[in-house]
N, C-alpha and C. Protein backbone atom coordinates (compact mmCIF):
# COMPACT_ATOMS: atom_id res chain seq x y z
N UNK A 1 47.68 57.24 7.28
CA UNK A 1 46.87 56.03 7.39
C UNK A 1 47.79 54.84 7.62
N UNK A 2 47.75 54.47 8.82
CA UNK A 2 48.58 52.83 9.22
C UNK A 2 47.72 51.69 8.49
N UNK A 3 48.12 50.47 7.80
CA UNK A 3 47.37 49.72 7.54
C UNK A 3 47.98 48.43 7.89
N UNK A 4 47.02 47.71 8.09
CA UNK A 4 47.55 46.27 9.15
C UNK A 4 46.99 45.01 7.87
N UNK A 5 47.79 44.19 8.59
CA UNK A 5 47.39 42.87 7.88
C UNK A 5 46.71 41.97 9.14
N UNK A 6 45.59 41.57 9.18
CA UNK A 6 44.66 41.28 9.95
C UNK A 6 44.03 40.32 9.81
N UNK A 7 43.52 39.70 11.07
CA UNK A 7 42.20 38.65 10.85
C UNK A 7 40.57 39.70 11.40
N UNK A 8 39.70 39.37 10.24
CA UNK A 8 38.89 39.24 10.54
C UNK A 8 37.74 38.43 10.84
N UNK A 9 36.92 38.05 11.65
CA UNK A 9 35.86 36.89 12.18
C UNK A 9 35.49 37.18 11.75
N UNK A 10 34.95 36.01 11.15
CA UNK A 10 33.35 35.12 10.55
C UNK A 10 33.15 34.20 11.78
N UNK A 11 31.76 33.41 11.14
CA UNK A 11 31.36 32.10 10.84
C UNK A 11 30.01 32.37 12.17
N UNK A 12 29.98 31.56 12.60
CA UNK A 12 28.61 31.33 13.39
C UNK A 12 29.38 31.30 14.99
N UNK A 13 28.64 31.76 15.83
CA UNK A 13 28.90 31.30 17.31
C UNK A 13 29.82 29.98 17.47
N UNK A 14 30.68 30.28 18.55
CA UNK A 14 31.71 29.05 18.87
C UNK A 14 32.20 28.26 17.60
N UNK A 15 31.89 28.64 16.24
CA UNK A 15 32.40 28.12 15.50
C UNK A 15 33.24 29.27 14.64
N UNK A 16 34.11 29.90 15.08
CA UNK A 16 34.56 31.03 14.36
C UNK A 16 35.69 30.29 12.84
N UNK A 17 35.90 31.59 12.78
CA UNK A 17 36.72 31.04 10.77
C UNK A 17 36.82 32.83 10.76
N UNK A 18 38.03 32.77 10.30
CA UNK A 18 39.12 34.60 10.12
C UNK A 18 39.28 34.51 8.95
N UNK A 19 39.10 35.71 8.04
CA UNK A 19 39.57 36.01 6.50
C UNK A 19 40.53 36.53 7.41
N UNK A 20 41.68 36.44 6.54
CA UNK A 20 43.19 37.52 6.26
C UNK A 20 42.81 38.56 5.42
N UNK A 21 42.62 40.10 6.00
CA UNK A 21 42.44 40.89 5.34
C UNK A 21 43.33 41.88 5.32
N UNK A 22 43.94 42.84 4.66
CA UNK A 22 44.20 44.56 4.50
C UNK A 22 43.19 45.33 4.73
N UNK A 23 43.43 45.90 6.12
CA UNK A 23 42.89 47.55 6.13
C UNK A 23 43.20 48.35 7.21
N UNK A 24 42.99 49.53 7.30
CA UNK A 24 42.86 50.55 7.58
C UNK A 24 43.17 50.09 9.37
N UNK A 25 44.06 50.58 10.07
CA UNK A 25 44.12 50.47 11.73
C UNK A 25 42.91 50.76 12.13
N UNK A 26 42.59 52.00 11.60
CA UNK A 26 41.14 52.58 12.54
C UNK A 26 39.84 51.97 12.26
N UNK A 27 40.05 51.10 11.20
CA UNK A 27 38.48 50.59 11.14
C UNK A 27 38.16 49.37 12.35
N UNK A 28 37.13 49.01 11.97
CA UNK A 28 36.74 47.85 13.24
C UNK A 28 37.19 46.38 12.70
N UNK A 29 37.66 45.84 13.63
CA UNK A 29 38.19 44.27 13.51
C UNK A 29 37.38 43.81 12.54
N UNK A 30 35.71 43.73 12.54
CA UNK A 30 34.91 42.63 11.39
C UNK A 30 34.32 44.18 10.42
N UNK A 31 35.23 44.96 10.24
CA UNK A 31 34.12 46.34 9.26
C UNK A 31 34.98 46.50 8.27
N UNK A 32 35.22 47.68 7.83
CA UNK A 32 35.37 47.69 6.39
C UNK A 32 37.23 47.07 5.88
N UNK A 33 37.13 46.78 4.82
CA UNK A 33 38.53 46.45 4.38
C UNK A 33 39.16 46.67 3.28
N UNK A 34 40.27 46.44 2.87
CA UNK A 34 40.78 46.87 1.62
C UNK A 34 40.99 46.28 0.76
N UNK A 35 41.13 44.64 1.15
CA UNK A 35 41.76 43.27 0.47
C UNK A 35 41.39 42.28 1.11
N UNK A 36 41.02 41.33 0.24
CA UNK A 36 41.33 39.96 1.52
C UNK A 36 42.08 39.23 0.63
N UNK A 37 42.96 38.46 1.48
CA UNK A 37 43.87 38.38 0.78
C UNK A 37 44.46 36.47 1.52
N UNK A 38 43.03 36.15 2.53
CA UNK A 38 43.72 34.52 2.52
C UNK A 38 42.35 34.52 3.62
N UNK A 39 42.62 33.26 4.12
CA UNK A 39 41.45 33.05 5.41
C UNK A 39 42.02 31.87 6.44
N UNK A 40 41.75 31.71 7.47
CA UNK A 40 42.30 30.84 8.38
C UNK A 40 40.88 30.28 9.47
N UNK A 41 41.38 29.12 9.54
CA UNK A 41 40.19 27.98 9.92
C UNK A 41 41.07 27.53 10.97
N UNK A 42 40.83 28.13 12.59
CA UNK A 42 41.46 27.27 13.37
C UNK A 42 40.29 26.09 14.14
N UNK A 43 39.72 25.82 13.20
CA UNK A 43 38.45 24.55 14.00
C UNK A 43 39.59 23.27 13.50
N UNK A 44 39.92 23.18 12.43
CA UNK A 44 41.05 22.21 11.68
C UNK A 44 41.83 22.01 12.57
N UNK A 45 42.22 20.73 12.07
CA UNK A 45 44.01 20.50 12.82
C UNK A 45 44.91 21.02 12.24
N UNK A 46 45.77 21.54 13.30
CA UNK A 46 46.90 22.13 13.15
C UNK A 46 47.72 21.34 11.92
N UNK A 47 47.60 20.24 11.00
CA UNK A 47 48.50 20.04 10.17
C UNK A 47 47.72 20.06 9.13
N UNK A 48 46.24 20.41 9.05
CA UNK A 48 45.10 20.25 7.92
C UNK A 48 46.25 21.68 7.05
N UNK A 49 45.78 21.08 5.96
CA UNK A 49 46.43 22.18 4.47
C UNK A 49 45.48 23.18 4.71
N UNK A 50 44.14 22.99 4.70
CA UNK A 50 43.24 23.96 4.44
C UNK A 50 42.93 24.85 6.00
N UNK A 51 44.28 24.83 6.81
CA UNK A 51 43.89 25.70 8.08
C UNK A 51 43.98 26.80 7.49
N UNK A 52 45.49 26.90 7.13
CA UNK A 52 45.71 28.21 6.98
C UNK A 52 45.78 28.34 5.28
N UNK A 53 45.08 29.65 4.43
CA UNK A 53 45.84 30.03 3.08
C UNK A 53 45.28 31.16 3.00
N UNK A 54 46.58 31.84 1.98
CA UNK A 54 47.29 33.00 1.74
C UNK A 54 47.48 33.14 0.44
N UNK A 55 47.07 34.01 -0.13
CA UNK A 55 48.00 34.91 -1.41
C UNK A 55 49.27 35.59 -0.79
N UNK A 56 50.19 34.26 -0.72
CA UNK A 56 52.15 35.32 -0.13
C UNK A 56 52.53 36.04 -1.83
N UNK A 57 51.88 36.24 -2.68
CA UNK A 57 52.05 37.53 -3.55
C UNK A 57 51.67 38.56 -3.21
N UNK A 58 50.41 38.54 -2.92
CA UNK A 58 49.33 40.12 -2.50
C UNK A 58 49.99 40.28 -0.64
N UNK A 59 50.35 39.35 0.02
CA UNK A 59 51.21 39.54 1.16
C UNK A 59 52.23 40.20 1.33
N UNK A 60 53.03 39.52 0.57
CA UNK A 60 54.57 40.27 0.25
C UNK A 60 54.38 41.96 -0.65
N UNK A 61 53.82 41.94 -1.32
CA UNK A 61 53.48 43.16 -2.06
C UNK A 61 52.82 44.39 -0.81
N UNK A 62 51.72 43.93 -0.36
CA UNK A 62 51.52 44.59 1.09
C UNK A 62 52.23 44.94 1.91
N UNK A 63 53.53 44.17 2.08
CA UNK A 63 54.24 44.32 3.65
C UNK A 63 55.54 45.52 2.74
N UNK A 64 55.55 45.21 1.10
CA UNK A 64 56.26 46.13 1.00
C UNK A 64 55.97 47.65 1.07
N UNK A 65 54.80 47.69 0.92
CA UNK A 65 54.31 49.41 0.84
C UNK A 65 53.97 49.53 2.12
N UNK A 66 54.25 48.94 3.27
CA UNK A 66 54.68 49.24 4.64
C UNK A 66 53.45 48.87 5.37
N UNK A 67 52.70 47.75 5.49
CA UNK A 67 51.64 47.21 5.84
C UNK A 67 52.38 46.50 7.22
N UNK A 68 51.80 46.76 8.05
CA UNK A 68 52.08 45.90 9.43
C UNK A 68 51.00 44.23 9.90
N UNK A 69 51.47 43.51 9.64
CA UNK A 69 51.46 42.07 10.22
C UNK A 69 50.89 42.56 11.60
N UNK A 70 49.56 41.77 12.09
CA UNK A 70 49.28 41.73 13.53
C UNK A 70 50.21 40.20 13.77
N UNK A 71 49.93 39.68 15.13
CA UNK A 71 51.03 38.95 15.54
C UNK A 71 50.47 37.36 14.93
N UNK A 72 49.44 37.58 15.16
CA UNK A 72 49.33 35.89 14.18
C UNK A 72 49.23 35.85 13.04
N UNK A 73 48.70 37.08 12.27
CA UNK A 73 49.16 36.63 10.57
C UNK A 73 50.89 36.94 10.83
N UNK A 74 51.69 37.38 11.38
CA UNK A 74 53.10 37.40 11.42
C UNK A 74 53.08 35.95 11.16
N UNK A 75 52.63 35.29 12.52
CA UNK A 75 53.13 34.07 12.55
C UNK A 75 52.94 32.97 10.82
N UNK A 76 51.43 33.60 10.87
CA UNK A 76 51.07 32.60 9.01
C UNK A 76 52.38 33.08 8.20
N UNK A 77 53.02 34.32 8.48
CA UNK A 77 53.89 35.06 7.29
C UNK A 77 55.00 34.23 7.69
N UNK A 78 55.29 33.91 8.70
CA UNK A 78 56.84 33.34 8.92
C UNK A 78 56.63 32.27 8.23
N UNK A 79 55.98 31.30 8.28
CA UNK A 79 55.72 30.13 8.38
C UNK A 79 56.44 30.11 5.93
N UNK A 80 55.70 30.96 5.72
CA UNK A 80 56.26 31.07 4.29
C UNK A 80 57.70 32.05 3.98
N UNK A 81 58.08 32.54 5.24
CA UNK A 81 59.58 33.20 4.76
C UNK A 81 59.12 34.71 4.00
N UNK A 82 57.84 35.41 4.55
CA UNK A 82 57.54 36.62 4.18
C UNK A 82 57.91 37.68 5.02
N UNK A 83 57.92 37.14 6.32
CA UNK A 83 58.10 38.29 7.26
C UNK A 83 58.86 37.61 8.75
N UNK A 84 59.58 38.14 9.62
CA UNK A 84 60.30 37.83 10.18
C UNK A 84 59.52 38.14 11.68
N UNK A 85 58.93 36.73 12.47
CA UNK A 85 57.80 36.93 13.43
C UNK A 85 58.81 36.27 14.82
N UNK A 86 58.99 37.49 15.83
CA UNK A 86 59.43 37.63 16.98
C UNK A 86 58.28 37.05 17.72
N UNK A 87 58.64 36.28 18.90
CA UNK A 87 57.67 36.10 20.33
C UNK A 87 57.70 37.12 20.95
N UNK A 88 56.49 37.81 21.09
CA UNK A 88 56.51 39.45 22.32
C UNK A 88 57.35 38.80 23.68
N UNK A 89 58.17 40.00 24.25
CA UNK A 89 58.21 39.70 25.69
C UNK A 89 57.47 40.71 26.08
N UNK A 90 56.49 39.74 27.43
CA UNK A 90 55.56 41.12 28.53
C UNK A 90 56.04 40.21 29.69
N UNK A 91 56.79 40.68 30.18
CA UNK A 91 57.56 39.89 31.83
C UNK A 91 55.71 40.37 32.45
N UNK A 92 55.52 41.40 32.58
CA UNK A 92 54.13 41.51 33.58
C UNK A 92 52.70 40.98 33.02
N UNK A 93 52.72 40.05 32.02
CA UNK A 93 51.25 39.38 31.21
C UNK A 93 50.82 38.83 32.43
N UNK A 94 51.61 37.87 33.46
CA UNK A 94 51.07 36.96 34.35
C UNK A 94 50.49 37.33 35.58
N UNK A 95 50.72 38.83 35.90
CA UNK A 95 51.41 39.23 36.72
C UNK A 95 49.74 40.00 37.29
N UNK A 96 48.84 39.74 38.67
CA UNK A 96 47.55 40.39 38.36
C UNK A 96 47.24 41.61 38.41
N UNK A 97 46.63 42.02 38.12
CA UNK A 97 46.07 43.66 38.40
C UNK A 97 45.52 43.65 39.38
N UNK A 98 45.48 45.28 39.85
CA UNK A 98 45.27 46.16 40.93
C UNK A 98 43.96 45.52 41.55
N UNK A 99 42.59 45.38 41.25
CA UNK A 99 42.17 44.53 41.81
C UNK A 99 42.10 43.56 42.73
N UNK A 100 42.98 42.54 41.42
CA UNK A 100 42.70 40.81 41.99
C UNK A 100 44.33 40.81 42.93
N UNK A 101 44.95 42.13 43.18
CA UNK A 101 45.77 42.09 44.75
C UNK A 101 44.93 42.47 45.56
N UNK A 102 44.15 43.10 45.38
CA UNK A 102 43.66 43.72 47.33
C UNK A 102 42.50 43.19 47.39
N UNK A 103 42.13 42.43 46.41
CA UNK A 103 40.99 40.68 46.99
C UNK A 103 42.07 39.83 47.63
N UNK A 104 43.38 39.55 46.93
CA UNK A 104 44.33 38.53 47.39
C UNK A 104 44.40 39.44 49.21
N UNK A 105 44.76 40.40 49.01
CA UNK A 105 45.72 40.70 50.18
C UNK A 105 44.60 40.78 51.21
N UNK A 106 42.95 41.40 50.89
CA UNK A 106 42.05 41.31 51.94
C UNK A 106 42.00 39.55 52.05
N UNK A 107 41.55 38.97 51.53
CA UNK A 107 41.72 37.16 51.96
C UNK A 107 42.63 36.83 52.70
N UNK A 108 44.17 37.12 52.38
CA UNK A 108 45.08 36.66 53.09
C UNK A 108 44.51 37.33 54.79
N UNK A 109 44.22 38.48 54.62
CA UNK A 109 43.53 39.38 56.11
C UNK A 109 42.74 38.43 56.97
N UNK A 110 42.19 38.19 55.93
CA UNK A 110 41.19 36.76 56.74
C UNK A 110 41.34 35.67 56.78
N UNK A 111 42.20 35.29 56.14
CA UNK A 111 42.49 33.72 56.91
C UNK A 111 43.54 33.84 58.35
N UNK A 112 44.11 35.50 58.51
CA UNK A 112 45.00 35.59 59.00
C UNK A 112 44.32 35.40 60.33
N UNK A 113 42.92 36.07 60.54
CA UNK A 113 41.95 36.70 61.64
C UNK A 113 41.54 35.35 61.78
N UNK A 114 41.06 34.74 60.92
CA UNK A 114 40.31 32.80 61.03
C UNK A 114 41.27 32.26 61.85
N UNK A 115 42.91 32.05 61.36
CA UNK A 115 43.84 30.93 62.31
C UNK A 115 43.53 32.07 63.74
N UNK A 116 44.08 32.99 63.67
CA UNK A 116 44.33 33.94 65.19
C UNK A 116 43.15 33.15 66.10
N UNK A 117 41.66 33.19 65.44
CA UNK A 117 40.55 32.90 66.30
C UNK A 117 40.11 31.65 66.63
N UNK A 118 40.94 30.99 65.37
CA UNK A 118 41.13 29.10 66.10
C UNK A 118 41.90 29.24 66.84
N UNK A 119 43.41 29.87 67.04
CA UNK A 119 44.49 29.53 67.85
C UNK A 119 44.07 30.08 69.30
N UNK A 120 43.02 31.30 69.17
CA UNK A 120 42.31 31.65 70.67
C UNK A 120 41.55 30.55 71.11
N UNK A 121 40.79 30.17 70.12
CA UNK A 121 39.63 29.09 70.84
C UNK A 121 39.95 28.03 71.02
N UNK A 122 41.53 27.46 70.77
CA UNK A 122 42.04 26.37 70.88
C UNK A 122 42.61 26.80 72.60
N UNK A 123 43.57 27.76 72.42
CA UNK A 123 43.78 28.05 73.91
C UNK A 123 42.55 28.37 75.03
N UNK A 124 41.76 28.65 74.34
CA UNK A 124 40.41 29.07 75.63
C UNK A 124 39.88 28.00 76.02
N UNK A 125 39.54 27.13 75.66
CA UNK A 125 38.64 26.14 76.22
C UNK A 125 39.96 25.38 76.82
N UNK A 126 41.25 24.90 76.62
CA UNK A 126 41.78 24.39 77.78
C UNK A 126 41.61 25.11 78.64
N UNK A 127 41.81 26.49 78.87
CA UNK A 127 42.05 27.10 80.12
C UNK A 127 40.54 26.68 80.72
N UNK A 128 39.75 27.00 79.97
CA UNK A 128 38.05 26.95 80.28
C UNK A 128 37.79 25.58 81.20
N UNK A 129 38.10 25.03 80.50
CA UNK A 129 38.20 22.86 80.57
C UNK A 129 38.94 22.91 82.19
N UNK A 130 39.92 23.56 82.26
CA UNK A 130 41.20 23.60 83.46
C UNK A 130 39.73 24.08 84.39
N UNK A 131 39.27 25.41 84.19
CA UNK A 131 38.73 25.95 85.17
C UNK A 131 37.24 25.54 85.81
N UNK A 132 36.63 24.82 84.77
CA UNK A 132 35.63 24.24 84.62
C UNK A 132 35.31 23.15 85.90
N UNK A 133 36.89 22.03 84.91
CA UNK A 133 36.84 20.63 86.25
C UNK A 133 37.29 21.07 87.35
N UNK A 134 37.97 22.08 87.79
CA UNK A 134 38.16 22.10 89.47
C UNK A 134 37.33 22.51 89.84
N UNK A 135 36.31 23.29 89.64
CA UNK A 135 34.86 24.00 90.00
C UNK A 135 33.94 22.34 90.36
N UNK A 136 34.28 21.82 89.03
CA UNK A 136 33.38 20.28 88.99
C UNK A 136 34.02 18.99 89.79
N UNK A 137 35.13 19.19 90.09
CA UNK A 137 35.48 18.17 90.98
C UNK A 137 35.47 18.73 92.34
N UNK A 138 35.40 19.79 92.28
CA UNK A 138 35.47 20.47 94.11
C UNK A 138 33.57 20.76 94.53
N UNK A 139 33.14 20.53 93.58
CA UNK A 139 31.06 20.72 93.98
C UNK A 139 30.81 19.19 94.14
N UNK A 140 31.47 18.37 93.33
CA UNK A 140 31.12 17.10 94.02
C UNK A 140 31.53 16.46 95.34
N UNK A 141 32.40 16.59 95.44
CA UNK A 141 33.68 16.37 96.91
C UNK A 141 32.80 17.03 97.87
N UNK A 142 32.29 18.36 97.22
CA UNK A 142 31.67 19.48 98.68
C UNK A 142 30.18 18.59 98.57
N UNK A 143 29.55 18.32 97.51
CA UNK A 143 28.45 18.26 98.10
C UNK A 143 28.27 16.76 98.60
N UNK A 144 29.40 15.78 98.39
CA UNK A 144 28.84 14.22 99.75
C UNK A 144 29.40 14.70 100.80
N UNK A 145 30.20 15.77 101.12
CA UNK A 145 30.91 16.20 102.05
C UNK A 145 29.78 16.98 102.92
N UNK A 146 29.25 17.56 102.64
CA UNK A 146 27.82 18.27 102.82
C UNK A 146 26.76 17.42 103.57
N UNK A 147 26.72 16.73 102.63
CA UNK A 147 25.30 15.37 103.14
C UNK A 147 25.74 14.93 103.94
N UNK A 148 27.18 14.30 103.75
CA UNK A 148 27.33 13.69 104.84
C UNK A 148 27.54 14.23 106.22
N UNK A 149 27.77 15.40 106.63
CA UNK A 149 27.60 16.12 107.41
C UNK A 149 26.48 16.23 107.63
N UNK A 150 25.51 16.99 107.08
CA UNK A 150 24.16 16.78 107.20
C UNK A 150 23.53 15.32 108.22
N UNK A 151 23.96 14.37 106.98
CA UNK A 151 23.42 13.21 107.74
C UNK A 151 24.68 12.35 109.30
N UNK A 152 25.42 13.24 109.60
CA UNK A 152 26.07 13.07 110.58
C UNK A 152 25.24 13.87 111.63
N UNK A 153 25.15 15.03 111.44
CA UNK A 153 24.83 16.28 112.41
C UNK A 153 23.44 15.35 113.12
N UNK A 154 22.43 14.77 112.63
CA UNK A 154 21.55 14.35 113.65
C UNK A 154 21.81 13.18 114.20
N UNK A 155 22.81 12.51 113.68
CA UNK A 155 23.14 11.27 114.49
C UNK A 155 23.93 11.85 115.81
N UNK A 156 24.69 12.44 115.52
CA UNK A 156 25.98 13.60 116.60
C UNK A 156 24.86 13.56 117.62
N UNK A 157 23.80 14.47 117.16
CA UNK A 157 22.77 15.33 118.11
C UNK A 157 22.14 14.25 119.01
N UNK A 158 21.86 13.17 117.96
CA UNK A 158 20.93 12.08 118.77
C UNK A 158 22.29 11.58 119.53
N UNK A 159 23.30 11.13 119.77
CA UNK A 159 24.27 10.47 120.35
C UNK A 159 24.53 11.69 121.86
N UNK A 160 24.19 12.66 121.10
CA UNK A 160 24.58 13.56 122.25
C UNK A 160 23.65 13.84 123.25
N UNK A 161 22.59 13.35 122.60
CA UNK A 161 21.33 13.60 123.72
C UNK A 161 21.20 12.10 124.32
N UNK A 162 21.94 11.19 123.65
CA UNK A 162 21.59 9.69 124.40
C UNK A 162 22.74 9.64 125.56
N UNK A 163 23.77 10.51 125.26
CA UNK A 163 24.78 10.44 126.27
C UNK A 163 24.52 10.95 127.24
N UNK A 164 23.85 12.03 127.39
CA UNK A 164 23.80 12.57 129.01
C UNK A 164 22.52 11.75 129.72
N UNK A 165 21.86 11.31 128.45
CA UNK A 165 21.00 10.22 129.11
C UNK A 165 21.39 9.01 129.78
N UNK A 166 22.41 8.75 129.23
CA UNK A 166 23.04 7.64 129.56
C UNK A 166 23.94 7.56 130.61
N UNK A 167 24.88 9.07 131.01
CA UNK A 167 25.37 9.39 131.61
C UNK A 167 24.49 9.26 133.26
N UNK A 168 23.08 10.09 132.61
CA UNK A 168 22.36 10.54 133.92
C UNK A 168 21.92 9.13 134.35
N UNK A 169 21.52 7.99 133.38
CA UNK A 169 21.11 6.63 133.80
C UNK A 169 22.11 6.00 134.84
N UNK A 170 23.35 5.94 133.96
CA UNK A 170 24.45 5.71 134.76
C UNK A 170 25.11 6.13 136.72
N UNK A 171 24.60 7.36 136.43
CA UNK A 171 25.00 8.16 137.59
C UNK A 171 24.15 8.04 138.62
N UNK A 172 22.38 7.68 138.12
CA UNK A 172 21.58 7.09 139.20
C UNK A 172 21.77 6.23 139.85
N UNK A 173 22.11 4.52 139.03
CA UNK A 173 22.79 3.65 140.15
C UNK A 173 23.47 3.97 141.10
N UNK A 174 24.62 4.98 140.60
CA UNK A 174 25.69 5.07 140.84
C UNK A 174 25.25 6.51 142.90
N UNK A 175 24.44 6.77 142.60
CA UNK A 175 23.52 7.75 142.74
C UNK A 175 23.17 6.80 144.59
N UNK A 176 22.51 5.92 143.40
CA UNK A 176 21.63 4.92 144.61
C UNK A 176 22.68 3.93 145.45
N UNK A 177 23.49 3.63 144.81
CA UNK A 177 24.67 3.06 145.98
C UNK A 177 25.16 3.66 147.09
N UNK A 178 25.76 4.90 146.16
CA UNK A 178 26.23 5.95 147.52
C UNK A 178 24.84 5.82 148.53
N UNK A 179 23.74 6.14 148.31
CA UNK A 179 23.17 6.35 149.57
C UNK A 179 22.92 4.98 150.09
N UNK A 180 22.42 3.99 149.86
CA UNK A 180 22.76 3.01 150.12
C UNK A 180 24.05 2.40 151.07
């Protein structure tokens, strides 16, 4: 039987309050116990007297018949020179799980695919824009170029039919002298 020196919760919702108890590893955090042996109020300020208290007799007597300190009554124990409370090292606490990488690494996927498809649509529409206005500056050019042809072609026609008229007018005088 391992036996721990422990907090157990009380008190009401969001307002919690821990007895310091002795018991048993295998029982449940708020179930059965062996001792209580102090209680701790972290709603208090950290310098209130009544955060933390302890029987460091029934403590010390405990840790001698080989009772293990969880890490914050360690810390209440240091604080009186009962027990000697190390900071854990976990280099990987910060570090995320398997998961929340291959959400990271699919996201990074997609912002990767998002820039790629701005940096296309940034290049496409110049080219687009390029191909667009010469289409649009060469339909305008063609089409007064057009009309005006258009509206040349019957003047041409009429000039061309006034000329041999004019010609043939001409050539009658010209016509009537000789015999003359």
């Amino acid at each position: 039987m391992a036996v721990k020196i422990r907090l157990a919760r009380a008190g009401a919702k969001k307002r919690p309050y821990y007895r310091i108890v002795v018991a048993d590893s295998r029982d449940p955090r708020d179930g059965r116990f062996i001792e209580r042996i102090g209680s701790y109020n972290p709603m208090l300020p950290k310098d209130h007297a009544d955060r933390v208290k302890f029987d460091a007799e029934k403590a010390a007597e405990w840790i001698r018949k080989g009772a293990k300190p969880t890490d914050r009554v360690a810390r209440f124990l240091a604080t009186e020179g009962l027990y000697e409370w190390k900071a854990g090292n976990n280099p990987k606490k910060a570090e995320p799980g398997q998961a929340a990488k291959e959400r990271a690494a699919e996201r990074a996927e997609k912002e990767e695919a998002k820039k790629a498809a701005e940096a296309e649509a940034k290049a496409a529409p110049a080219v687009e824009e390029v191909a667009e206005e010469a289409p649009a500056e060469e339909a305008p050019a063609e089409a007064p170029v057009a009309e005006e042809a258009a509206a040349e072609a019957p003047a041409e026609e009429a000039k061309a039919e006034e000329a041999p008229a004019e010609e043939a007018a001409a050539e009658e005088p010209k016509a009537e002298e000789e015999k003359a």
